[in-house]
C-alpha atoms as a PDB file:
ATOM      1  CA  UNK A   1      31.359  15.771  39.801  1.00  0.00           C
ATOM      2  CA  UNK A   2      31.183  11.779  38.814  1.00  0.00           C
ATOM      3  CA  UNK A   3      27.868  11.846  39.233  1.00  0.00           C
ATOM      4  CA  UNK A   4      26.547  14.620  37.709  1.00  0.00           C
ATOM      5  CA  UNK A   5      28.962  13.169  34.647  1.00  0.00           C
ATOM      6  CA  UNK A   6      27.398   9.559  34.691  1.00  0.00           C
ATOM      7  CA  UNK A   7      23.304  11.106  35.323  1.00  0.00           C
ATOM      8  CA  UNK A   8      23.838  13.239  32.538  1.00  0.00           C
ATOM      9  CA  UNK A   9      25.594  10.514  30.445  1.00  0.00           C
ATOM     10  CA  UNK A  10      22.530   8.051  31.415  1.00  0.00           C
ATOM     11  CA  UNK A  11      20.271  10.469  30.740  1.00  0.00           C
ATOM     12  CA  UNK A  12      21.616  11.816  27.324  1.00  0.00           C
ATOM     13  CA  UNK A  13      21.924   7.910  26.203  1.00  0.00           C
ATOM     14  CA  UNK A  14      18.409   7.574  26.985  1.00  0.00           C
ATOM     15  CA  UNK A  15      17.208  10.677  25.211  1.00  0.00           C
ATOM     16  CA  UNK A  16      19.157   8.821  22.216  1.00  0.00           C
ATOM     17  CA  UNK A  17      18.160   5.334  22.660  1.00  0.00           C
ATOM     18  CA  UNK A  18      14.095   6.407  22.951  1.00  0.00           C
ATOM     19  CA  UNK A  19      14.293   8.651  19.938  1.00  0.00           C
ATOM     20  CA  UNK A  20      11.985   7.904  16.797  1.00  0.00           C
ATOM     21  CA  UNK A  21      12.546   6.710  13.214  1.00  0.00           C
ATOM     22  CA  UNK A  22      10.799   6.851  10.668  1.00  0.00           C
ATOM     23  CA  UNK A  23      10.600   4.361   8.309  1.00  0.00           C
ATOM     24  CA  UNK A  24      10.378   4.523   4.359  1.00  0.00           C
ATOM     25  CA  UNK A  25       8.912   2.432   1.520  1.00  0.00           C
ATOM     26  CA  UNK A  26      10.595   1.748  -1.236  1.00  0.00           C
ATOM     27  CA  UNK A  27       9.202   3.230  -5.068  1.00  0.00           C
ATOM     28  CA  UNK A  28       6.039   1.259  -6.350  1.00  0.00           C
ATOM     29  CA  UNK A  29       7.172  -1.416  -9.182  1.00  0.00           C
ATOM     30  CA  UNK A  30       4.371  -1.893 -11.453  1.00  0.00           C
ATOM     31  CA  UNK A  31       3.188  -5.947 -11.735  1.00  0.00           C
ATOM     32  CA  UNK A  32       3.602  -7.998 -14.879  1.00  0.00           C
ATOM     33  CA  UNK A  33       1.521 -10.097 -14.312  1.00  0.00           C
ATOM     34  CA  UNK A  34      -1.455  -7.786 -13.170  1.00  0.00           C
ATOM     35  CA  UNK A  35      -0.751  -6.141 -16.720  1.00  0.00           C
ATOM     36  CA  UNK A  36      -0.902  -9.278 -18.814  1.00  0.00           C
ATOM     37  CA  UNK A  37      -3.786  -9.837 -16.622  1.00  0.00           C
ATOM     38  CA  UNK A  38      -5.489  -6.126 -17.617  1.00  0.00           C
ATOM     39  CA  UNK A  39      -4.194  -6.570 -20.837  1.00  0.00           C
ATOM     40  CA  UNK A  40      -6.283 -10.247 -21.363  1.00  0.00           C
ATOM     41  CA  UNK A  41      -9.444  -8.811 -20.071  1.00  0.00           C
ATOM     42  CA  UNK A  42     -10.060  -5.284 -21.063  1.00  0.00           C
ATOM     43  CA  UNK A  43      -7.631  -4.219 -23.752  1.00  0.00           C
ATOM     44  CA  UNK A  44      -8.720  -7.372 -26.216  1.00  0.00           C
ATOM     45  CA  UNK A  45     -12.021  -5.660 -25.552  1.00  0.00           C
ATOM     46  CA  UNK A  46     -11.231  -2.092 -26.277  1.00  0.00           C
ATOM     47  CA  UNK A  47     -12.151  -1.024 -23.038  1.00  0.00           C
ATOM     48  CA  UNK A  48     -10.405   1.883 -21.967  1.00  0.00           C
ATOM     49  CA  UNK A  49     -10.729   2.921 -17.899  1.00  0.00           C
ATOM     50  CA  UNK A  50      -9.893   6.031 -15.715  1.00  0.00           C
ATOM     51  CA  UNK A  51      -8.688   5.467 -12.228  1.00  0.00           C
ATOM     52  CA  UNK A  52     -10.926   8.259 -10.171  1.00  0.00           C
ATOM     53  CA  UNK A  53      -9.357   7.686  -6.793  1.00  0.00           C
ATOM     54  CA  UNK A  54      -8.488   5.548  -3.805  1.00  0.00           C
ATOM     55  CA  UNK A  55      -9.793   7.185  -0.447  1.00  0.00           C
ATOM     56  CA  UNK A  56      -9.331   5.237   3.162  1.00  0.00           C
ATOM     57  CA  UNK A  57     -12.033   4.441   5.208  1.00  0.00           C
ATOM     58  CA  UNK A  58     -12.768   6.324   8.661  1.00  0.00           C
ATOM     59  CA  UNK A  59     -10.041   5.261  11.287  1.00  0.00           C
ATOM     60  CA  UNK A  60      -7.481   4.170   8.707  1.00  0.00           C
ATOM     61  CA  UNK A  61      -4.064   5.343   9.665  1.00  0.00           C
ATOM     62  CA  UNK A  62      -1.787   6.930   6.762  1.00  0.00           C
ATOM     63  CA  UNK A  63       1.807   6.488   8.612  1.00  0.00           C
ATOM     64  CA  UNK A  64       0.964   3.851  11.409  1.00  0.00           C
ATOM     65  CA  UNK A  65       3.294   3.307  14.346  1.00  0.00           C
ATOM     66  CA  UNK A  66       5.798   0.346  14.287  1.00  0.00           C
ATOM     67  CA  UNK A  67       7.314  -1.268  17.696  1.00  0.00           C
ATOM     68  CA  UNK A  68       7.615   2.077  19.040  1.00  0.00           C
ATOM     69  CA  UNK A  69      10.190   2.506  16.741  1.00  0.00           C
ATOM     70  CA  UNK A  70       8.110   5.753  14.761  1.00  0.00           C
ATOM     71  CA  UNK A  71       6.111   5.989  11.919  1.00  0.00           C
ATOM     72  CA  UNK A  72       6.158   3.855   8.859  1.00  0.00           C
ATOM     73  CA  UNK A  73       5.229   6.018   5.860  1.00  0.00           C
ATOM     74  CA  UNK A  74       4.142   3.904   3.315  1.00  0.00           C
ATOM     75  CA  UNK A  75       4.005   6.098   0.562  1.00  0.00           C
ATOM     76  CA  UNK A  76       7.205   8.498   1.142  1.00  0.00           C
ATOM     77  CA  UNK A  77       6.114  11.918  -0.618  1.00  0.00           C
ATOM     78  CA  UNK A  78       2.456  10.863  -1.448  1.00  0.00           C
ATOM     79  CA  UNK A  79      -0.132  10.079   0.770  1.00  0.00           C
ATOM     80  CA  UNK A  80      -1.605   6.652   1.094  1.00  0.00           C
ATOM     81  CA  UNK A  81      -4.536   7.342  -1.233  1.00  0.00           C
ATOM     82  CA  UNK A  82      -2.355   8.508  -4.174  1.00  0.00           C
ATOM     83  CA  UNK A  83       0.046   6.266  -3.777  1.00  0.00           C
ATOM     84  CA  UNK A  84      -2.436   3.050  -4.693  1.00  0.00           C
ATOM     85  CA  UNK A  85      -4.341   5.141  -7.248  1.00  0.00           C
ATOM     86  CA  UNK A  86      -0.772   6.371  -9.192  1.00  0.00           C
ATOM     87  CA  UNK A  87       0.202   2.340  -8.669  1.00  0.00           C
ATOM     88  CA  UNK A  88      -3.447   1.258 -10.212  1.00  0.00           C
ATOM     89  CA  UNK A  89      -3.167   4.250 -13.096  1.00  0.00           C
ATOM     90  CA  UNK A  90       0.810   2.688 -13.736  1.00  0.00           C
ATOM     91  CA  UNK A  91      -0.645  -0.605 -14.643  1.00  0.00           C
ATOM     92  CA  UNK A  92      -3.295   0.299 -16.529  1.00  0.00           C
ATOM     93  CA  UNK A  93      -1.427   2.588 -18.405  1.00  0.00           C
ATOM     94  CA  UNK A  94       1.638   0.018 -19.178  1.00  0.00           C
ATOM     95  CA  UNK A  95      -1.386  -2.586 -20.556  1.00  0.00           C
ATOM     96  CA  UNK A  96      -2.586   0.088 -22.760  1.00  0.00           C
ATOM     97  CA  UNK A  97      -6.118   0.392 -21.175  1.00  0.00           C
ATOM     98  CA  UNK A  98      -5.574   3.819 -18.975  1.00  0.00           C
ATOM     99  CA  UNK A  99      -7.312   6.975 -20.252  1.00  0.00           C
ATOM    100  CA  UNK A 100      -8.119   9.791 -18.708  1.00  0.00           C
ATOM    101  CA  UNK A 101     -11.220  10.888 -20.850  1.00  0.00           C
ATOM    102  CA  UNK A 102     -12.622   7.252 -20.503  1.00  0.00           C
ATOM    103  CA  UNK A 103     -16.254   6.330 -20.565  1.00  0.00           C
ATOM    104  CA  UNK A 104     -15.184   4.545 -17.198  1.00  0.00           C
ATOM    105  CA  UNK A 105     -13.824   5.511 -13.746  1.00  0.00           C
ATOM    106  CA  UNK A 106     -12.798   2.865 -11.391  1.00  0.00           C
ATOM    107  CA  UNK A 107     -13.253   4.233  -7.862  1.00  0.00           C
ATOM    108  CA  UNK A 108     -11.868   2.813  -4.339  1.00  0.00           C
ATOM    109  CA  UNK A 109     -11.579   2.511  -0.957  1.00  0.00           C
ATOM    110  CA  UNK A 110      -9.252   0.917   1.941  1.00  0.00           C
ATOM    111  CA  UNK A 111     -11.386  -0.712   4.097  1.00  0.00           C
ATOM    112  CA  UNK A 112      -8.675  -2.072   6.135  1.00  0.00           C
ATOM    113  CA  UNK A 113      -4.801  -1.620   6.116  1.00  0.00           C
ATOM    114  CA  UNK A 114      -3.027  -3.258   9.117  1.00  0.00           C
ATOM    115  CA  UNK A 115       0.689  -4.845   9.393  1.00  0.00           C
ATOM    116  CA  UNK A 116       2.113  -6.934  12.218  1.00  0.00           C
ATOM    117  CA  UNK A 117       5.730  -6.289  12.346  1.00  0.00           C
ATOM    118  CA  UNK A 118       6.525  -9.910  14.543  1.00  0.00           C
ATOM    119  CA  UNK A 119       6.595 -13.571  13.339  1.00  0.00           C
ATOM    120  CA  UNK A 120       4.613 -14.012  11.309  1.00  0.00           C
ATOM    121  CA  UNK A 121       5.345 -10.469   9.942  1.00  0.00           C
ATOM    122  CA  UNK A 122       2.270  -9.366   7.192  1.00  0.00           C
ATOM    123  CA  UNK A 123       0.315  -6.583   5.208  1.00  0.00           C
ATOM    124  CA  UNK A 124      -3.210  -7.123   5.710  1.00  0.00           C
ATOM    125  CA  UNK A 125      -5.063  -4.901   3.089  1.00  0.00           C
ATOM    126  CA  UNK A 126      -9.089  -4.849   1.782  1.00  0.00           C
ATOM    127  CA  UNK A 127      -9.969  -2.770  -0.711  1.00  0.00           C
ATOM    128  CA  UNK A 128     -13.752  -1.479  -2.321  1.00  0.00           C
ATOM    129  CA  UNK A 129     -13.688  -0.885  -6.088  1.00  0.00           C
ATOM    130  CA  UNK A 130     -16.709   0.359  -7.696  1.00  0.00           C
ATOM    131  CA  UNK A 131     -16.867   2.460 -11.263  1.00  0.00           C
ATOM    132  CA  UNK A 132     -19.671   4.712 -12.609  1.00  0.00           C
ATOM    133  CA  UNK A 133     -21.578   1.929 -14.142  1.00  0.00           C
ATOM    134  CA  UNK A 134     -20.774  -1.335 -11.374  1.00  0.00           C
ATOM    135  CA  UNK A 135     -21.363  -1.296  -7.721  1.00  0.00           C
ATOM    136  CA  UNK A 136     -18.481  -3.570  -7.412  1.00  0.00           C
ATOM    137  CA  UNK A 137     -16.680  -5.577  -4.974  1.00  0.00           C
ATOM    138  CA  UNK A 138     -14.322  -5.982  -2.361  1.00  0.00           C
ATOM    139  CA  UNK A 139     -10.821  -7.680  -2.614  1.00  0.00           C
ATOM    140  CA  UNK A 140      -8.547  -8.872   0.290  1.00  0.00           C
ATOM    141  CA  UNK A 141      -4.909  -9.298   0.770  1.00  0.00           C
ATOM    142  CA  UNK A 142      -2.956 -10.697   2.962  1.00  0.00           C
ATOM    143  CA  UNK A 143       0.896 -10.530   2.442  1.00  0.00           C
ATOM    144  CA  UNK A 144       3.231 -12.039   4.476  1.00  0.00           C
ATOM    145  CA  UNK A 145       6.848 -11.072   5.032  1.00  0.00           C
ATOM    146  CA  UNK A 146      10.405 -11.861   6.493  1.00  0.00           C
ATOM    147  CA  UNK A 147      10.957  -9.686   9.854  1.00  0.00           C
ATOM    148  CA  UNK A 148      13.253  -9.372  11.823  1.00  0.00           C
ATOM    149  CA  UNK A 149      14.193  -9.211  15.885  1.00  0.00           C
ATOM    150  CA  UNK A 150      15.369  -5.291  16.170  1.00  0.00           C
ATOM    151  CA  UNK A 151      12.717  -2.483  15.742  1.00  0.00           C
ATOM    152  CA  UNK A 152      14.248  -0.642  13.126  1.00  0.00           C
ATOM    153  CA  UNK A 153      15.048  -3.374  10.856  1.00  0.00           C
ATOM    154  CA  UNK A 154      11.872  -5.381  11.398  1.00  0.00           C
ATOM    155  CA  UNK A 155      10.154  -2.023  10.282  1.00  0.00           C
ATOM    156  CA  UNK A 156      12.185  -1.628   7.404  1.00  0.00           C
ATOM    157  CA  UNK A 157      10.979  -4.750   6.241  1.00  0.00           C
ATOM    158  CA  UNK A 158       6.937  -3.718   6.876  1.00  0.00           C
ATOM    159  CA  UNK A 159       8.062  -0.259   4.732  1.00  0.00           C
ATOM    160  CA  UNK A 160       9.778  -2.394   2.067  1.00  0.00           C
ATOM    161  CA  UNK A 161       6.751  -5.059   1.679  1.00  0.00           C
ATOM    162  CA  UNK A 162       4.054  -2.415   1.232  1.00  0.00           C
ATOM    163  CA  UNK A 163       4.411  -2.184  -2.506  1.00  0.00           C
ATOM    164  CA  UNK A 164       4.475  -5.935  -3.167  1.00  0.00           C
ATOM    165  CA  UNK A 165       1.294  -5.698  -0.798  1.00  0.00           C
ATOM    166  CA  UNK A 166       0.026  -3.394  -3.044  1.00  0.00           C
ATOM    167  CA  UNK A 167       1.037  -5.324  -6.073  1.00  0.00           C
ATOM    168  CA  UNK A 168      -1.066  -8.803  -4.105  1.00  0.00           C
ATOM    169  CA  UNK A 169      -3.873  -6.339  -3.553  1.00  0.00           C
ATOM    170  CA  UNK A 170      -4.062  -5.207  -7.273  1.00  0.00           C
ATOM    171  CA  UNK A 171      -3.403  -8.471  -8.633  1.00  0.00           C
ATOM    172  CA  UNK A 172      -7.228  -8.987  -6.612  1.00  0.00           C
ATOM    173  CA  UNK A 173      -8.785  -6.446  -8.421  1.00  0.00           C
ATOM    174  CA  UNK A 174      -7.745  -7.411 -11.620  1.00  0.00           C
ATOM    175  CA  UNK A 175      -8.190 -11.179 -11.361  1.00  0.00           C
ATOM    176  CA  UNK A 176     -11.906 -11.428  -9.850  1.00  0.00           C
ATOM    177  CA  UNK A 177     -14.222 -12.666 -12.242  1.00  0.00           C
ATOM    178  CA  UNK A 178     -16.304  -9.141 -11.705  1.00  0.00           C
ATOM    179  CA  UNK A 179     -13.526  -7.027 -12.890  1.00  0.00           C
ATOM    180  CA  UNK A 180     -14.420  -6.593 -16.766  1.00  0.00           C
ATOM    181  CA  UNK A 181     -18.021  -5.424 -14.993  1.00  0.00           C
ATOM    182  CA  UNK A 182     -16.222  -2.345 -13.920  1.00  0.00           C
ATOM    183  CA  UNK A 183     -15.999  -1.224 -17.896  1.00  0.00           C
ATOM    184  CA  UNK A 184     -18.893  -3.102 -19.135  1.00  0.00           C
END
């Protein structure tokens, strides 16, 4: 009778101990600075731009797996895509430039989204933008952030640094020199 109590007390601890979590980001907080930024370079123009969409590039992963530990959903309720377009659309809109019946659509595309959840713990994100009268360019980030030595918190961090990723990642859209050629 012990030791049908202790296998099924192993076994039931191990069913518990191997289960998954997923992890959460936090809500996207739009940039300051990437709106002064939009603000200094298309609004003083008049330029008024539409955000089209963000798509991910074959083989990009929308909830990658952390440590085992489950799935880290970076955009909790959204998926990936809309997420980075409805961050991109906040900014613009906050510096005054967003319109949806604009003469110009900025388009994109994740080229690469990768994390590494161990010392040194980062976001590494590139990004295509293009609009309907530029070809474009491509932007990379690379974000790095604290982590920690247990699975679920060191993937709580990766969930909680995806928006300041995302904010970095913006911040090199709107600060290359070929930006204003996306509304030109």
């Amino acid at each position: 009778m012990n030791k049908k109590f202790i296998v099924l007390s192993i076994s039931l601890s191990a069913i518990v101990l191997s289960g998954c979590e997923t992890t959460n980001s936090i809500p996207y907080n739009p940039s300051t600075t990437n709106v002064i930024t939009i603000q200094n370079t298309l609004k003083k123009e008049g330029k008024k731009v539409n955000v089209g969409g963000i798509t991910l590039a074959p083989g990009i992963e929308e909830s990658p797996m952390c440590r085992l530990n489950g799935p880290v959903k970076v955009a909790p309720g959204k998926s990936l895509p809309q997420y980075i377009t409805e961050a991109f659309q906040e900014e613009l809109f906050i510096a005054g430039v967003y319109d949806t019946n604009a003469d110009y659509t900025i388009d994109g595309k994740i080229e690469k989204l990768e994390f590494s959840s161990v010392s040194p713990a980062s976001w590494d994100i590139s990004m295509s933008v293009k609009s309907n009268v530029s070809s474009g360019y491509t932007v990379f980030v690379h974000y790095p952030f604290d982590t920690s030595w247990t699975a679920y918190s060191a993937c709580k961090n990766v969930a909680n640094a995806f928006g300041p990723a995302v904010q970095a990642l913006l911040k090199e859209v709107v600060t290359n020199p070929k930006f204003p050629s996306l509304a030109k």
